[in-house]
C-alpha atoms as a PDB file:
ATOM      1  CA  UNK A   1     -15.489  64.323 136.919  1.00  0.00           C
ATOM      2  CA  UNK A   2     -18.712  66.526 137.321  1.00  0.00           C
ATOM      3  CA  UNK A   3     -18.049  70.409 138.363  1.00  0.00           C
ATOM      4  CA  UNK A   4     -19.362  71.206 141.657  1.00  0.00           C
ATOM      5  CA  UNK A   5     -18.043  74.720 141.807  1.00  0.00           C
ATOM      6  CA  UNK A   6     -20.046  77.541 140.830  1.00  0.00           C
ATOM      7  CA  UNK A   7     -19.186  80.878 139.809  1.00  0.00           C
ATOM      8  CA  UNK A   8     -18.740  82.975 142.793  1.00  0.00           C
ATOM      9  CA  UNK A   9     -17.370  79.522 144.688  1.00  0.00           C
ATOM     10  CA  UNK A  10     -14.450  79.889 142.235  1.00  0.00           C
ATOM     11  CA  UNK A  11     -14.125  83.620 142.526  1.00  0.00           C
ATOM     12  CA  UNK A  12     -13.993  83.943 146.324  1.00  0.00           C
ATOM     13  CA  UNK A  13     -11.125  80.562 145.878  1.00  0.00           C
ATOM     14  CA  UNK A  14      -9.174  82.495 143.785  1.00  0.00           C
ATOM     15  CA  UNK A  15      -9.547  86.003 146.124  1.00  0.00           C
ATOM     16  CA  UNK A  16      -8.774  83.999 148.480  1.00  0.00           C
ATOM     17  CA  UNK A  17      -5.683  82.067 147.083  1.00  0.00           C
ATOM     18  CA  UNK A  18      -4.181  85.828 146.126  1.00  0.00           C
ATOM     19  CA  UNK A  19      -4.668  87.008 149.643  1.00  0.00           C
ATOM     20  CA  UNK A  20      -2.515  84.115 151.130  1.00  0.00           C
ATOM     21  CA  UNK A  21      -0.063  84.190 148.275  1.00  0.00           C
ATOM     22  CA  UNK A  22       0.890  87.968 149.091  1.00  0.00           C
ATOM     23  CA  UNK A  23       0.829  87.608 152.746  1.00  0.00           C
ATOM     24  CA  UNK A  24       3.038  84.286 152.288  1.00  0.00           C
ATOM     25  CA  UNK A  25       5.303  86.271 149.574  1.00  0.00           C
ATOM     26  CA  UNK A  26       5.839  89.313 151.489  1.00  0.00           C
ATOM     27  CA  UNK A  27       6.882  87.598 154.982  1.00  0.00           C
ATOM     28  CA  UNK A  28       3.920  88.262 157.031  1.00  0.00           C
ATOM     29  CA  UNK A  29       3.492  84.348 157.025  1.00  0.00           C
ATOM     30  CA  UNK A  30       6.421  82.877 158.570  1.00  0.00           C
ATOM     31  CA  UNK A  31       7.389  79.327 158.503  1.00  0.00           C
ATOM     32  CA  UNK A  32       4.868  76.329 159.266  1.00  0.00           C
ATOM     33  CA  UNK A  33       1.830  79.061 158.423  1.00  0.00           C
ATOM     34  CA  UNK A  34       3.589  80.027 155.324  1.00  0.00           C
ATOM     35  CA  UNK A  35       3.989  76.415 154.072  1.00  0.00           C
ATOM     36  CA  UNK A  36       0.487  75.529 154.853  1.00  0.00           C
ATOM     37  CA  UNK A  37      -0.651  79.120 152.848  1.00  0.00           C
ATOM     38  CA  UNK A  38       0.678  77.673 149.734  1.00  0.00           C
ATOM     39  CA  UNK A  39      -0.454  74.715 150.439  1.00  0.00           C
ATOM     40  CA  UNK A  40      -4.309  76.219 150.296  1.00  0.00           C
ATOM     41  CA  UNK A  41      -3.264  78.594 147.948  1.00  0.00           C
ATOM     42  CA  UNK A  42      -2.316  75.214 145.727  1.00  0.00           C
ATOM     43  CA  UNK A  43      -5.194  73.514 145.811  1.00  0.00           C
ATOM     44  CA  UNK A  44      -7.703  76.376 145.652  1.00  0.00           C
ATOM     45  CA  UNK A  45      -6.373  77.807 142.210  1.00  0.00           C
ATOM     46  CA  UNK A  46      -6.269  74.064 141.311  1.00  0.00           C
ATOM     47  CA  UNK A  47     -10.149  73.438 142.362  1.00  0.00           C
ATOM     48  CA  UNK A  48     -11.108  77.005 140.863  1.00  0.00           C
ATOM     49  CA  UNK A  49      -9.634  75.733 137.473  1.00  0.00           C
ATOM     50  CA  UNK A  50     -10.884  72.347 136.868  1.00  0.00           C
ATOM     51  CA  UNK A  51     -14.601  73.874 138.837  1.00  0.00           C
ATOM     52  CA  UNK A  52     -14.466  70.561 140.786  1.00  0.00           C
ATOM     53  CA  UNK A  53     -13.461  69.880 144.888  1.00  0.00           C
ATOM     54  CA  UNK A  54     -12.882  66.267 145.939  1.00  0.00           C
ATOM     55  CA  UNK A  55     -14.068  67.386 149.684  1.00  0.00           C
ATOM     56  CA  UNK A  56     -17.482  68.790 148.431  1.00  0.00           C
ATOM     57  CA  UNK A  57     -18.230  65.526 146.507  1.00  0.00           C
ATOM     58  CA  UNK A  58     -17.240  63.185 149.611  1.00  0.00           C
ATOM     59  CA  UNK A  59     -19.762  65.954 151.782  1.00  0.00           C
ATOM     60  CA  UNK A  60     -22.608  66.038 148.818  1.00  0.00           C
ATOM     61  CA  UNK A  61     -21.940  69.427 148.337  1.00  0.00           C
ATOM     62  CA  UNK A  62     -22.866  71.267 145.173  1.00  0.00           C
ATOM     63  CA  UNK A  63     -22.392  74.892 144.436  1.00  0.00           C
ATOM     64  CA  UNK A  64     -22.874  75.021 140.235  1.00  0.00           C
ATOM     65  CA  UNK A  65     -25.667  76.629 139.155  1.00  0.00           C
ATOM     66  CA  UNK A  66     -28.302  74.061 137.207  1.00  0.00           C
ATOM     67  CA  UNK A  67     -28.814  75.850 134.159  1.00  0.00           C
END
């Protein structure tokens, strides 16, 4: 599995991922929308770990830096 993630791709995941995770936690996201935050909030920390998304292979996307 080659990463595809680069460094700020991971950091605005993870920004992201805490954003929905509070919002979820606190009650402002209320069922269905809730579920489907920690849903995202699932895979991105997951992605932003292992630096590689399944979608941006299947797309040909690649955000790591070549260096």
């Amino acid at each position: 599995m080659k990463k595809n993630l680069g460094s700020l791709d991971r950091a605005l995941r993870l920004v992201v991922a805490a954003v929905l995770a509070v919002l979820a936690w606190n009650g402002t996201l209320a069922g269905p929308l809730a579920l489907g935050a920690w849903i995202v909030v699932a895979v991105f920390v997951l992605t932003s770990l292992v630096s590689f998304c399944p979608l941006y292979r299947v797309i040909g996307m690649d955000t790591c830096s070549k260096g």
